[in-house]
Protein backbone atom coordinates (compact mmCIF):
# COMPACT_ATOMS: atom_id res chain seq x y z
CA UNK A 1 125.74 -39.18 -76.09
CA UNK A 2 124.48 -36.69 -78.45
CA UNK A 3 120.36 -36.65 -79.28
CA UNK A 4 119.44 -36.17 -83.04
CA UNK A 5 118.67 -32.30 -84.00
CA UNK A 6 115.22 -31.92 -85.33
CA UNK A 7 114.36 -29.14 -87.40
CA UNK A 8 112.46 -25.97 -85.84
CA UNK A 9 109.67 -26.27 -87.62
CA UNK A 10 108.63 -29.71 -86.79
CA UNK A 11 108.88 -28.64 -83.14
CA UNK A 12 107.06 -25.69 -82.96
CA UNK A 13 104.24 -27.93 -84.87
CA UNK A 14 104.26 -30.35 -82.28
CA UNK A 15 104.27 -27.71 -79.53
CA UNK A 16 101.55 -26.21 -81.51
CA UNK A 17 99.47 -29.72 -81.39
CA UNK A 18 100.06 -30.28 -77.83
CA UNK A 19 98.94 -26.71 -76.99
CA UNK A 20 95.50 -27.86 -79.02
CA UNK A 21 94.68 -30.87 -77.52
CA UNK A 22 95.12 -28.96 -74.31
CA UNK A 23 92.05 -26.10 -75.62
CA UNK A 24 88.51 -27.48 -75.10
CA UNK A 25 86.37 -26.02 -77.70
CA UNK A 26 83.35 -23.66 -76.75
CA UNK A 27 80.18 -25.26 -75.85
CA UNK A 28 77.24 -23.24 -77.20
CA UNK A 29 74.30 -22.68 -74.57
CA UNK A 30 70.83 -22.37 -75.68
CA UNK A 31 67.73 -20.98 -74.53
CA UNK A 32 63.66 -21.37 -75.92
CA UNK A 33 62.88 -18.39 -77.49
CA UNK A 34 59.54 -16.56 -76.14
CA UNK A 35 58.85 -14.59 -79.14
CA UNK A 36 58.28 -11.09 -78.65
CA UNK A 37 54.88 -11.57 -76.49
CA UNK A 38 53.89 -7.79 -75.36
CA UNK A 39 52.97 -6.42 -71.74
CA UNK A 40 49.95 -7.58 -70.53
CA UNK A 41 47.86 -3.76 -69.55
CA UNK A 42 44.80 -5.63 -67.21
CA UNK A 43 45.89 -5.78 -63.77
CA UNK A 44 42.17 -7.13 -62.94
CA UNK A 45 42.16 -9.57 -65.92
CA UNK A 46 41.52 -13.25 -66.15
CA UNK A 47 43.16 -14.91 -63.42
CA UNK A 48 44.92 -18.60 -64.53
CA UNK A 49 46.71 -20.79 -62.95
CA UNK A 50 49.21 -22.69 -65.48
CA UNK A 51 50.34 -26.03 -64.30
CA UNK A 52 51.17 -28.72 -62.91
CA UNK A 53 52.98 -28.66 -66.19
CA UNK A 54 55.13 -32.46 -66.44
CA UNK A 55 58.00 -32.82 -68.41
CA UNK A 56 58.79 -35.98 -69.92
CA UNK A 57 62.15 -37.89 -68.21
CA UNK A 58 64.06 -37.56 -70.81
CA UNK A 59 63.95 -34.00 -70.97
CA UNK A 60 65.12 -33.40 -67.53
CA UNK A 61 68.68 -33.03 -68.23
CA UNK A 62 71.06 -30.04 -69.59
CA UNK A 63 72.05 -32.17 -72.40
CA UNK A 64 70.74 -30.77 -75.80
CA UNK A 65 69.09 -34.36 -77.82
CA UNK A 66 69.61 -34.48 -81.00
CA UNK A 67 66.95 -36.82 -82.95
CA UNK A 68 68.25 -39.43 -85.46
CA UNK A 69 66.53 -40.47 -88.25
CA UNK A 70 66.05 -44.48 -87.23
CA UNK A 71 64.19 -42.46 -83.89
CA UNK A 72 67.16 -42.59 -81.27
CA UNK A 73 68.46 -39.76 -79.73
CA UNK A 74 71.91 -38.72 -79.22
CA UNK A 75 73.69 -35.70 -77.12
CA UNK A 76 75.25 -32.68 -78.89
CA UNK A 77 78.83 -32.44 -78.75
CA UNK A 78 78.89 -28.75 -78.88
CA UNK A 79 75.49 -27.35 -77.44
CA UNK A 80 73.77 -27.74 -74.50
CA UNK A 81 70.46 -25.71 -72.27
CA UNK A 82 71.57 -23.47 -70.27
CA UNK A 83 69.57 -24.11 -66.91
CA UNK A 84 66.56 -25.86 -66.74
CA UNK A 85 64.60 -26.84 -69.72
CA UNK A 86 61.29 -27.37 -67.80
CA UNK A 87 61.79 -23.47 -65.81
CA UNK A 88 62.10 -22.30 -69.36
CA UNK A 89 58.75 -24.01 -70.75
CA UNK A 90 56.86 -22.71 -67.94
CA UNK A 91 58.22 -19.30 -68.06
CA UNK A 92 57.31 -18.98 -71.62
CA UNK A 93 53.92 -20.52 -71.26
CA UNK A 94 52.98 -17.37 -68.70
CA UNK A 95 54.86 -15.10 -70.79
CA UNK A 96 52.48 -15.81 -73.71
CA UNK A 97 49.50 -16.31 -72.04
CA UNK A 98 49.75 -13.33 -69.66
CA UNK A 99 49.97 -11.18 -73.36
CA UNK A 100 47.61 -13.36 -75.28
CA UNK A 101 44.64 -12.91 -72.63
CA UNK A 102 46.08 -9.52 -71.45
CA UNK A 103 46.47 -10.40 -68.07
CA UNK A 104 48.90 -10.31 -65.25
CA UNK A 105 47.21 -12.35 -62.96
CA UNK A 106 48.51 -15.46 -64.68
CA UNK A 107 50.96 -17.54 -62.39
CA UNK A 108 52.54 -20.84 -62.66
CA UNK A 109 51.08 -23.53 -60.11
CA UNK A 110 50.64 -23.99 -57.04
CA UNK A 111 49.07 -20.46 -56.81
CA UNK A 112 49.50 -18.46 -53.37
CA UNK A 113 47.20 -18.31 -50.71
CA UNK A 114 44.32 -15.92 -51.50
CA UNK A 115 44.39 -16.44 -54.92
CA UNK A 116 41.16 -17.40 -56.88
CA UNK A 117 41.29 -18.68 -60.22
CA UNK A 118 39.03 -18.33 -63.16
CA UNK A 119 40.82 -20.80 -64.82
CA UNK A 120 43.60 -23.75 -64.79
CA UNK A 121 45.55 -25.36 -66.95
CA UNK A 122 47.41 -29.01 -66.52
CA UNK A 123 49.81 -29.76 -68.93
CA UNK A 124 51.74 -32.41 -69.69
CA UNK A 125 54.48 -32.46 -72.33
CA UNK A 126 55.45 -36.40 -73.46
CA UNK A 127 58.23 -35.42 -76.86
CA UNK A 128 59.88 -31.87 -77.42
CA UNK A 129 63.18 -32.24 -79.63
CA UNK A 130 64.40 -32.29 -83.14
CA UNK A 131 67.71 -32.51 -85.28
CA UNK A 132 69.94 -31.91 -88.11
CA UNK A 133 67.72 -33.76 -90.63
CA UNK A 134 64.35 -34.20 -88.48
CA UNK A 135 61.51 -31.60 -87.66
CA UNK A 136 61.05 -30.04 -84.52
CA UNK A 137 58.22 -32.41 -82.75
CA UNK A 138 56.17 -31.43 -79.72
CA UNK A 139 53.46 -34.03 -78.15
CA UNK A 140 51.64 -32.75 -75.40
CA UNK A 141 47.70 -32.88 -73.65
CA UNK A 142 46.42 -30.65 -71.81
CA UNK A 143 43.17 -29.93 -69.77
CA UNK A 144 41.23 -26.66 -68.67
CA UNK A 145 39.67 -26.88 -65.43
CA UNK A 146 36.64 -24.04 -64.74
CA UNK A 147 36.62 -21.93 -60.95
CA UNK A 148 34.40 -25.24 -59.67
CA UNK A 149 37.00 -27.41 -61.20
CA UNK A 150 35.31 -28.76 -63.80
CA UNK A 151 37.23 -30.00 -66.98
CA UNK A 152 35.90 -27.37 -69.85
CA UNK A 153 38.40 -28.36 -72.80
CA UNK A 154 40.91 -31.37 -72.86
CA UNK A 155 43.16 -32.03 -76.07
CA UNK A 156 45.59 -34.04 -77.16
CA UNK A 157 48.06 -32.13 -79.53
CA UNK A 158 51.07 -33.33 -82.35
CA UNK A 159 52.69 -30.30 -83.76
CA UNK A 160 55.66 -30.22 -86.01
CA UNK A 161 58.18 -26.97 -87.19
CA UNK A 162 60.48 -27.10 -89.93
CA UNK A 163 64.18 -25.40 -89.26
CA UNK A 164 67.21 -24.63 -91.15
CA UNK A 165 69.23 -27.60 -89.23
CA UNK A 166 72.01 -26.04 -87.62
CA UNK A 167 71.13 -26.32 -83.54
CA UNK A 168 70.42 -22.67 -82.77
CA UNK A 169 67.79 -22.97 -85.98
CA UNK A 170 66.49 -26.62 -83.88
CA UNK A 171 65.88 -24.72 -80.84
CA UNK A 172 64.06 -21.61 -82.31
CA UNK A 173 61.54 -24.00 -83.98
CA UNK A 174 60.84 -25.46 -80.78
CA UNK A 175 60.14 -22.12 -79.04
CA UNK A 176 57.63 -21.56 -81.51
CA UNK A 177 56.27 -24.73 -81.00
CA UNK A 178 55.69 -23.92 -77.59
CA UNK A 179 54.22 -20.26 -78.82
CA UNK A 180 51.70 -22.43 -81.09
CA UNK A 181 50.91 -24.58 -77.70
CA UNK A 182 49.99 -21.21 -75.95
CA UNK A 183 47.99 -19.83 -78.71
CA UNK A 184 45.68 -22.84 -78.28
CA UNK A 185 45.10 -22.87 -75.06
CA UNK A 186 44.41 -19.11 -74.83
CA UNK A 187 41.37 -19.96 -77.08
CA UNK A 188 40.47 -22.36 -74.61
CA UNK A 189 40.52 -20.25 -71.87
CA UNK A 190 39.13 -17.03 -73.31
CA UNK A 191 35.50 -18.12 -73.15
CA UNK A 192 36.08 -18.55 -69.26
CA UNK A 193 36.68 -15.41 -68.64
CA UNK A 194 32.91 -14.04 -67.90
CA UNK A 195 31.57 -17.43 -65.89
CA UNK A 196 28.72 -16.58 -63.35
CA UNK A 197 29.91 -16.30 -59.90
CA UNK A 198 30.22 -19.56 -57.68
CA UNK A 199 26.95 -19.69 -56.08
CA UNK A 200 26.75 -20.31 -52.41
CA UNK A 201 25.18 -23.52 -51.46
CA UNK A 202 22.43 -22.95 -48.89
CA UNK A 203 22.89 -24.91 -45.82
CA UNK A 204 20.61 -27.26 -45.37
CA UNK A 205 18.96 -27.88 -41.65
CA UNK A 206 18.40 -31.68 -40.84
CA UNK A 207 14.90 -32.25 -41.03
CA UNK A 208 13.00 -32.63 -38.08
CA UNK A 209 11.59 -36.15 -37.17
CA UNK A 210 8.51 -37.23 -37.97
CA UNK A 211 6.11 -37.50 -35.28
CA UNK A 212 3.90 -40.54 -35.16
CA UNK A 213 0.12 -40.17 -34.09
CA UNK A 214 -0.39 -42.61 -31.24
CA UNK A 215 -3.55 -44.01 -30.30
CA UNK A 216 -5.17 -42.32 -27.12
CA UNK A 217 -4.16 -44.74 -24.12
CA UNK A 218 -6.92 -47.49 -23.55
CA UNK A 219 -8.17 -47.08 -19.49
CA UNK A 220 -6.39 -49.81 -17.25
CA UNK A 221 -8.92 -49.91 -15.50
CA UNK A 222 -10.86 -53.36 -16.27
CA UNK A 223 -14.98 -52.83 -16.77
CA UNK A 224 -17.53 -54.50 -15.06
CA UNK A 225 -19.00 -57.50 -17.33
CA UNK A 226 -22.16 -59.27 -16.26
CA UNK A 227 -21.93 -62.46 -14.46
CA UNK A 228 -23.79 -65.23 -15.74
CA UNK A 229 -24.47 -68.56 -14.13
CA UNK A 230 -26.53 -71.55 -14.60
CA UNK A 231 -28.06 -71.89 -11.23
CA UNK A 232 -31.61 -71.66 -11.22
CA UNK A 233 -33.88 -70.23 -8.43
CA UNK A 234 -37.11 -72.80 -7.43
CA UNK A 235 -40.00 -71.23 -5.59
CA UNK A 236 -41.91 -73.48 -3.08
């Protein structure tokens, strides 16, 4: 039996095709970008406490979203974070705080034993994504708690970036997002920076009991009371 010859250069194509399908393309990893925020020069500055910061669910994955324009979302094909998106928004946040307030006692929550706040922040972040045809969107709120733990500023923020499209240019415009975030709530917490000092509460003593004035004790003794009687005495 003799098989059909086929010419070379149809088989090195189809070698060539198999030898594709075999090569998974590159899948881009991506970062948010910090800025350039400088080195914070107080070692005795403001100290902060920056979080709980909450991500919203959808964000917790590697998966880079892409936003439609009918509002759905939809993974990348060729992109994805590499790590941890929420690790990256906190890291940034200190980053550009520490720098902004020129500090380097700002540290991500819970705070270590010893450590005494002037400030806190509690973040929560509910939309950060974008995509080939739609802005970069961030919706967050956030509150600023005093040393007493009073709330001293709470806001609820929409911010939008224009990009270039492409996915690198997507997640560049949300780093400055962020960077815009940070710049905010610096202003909020620059005014806390020269609060009195937590005065001590003076212990109170329990007040003593009032004393009731008694009456000087009546004698038990019963007194004599004159007898009387109708008898009458007859002389003779």
């Amino acid at each position: 039996m003799k098989f059909p010859r086929l010419p070379l250069t149809l088989l090195m194509t189809g070698l060539l095709g198999l030898a594709g399908c075999s090569t998974h393309q590159p899948v881009a990893l991506y970062q948010l970008d910090s800025g350039q925020p400088g080195q914070p020069t107080q070692a005795s500055g403001m100290a902060v406490v920056v979080g709980p910061v909450s991500v919203a669910d959808y964000l917790q994955r590697e998966t880079f979203l892409q936003r439609q324009p009918d509002g759905s979302l939809s993974a990348a094909i060729d992109g994805r974070w590499a790590g941890s998106l929420s690790s990256d928004i906190d890291q940034l946040l200190v980053r550009q705080l520490a720098w902004r307030l020129d500090s380097q006692r700002v540290v991500l929550a819970p705070a270590g034993t010893g450590f005494a706040p002037d400030a806190q922040v509690l973040l929560s972040i509910t939309r950060l994504d974008s995509g080939a045809k739609q802005p970069a969107i961030l919706d967050a709120q956030w509150r600023v708690l005093d040393r007493r733990g009073q709330v001293r500023d709470n806001r609820i923020v929409h911010l939008e970036q224009p990009h270039a499209g492409s996915e690198s240019a997507q997640v560049q415009a949300q780093g400055q997002l962020l960077q815009k975030l940070a710049e905010q709530l610096s202003t909020a917490l620059k005014p806390l920076a020269n609060q009195p000092a937590v005065a001590e509460v003076p212990v109170k003593k329990p007040a003593a009991p009032a004393q009731v004035k008694k009456d000087p004790e009546k004698s038990r003794i019963p007194m004599a009371a004159p007898i009387r009687t109708d008898m009458e005495i007859y002389r003779f």
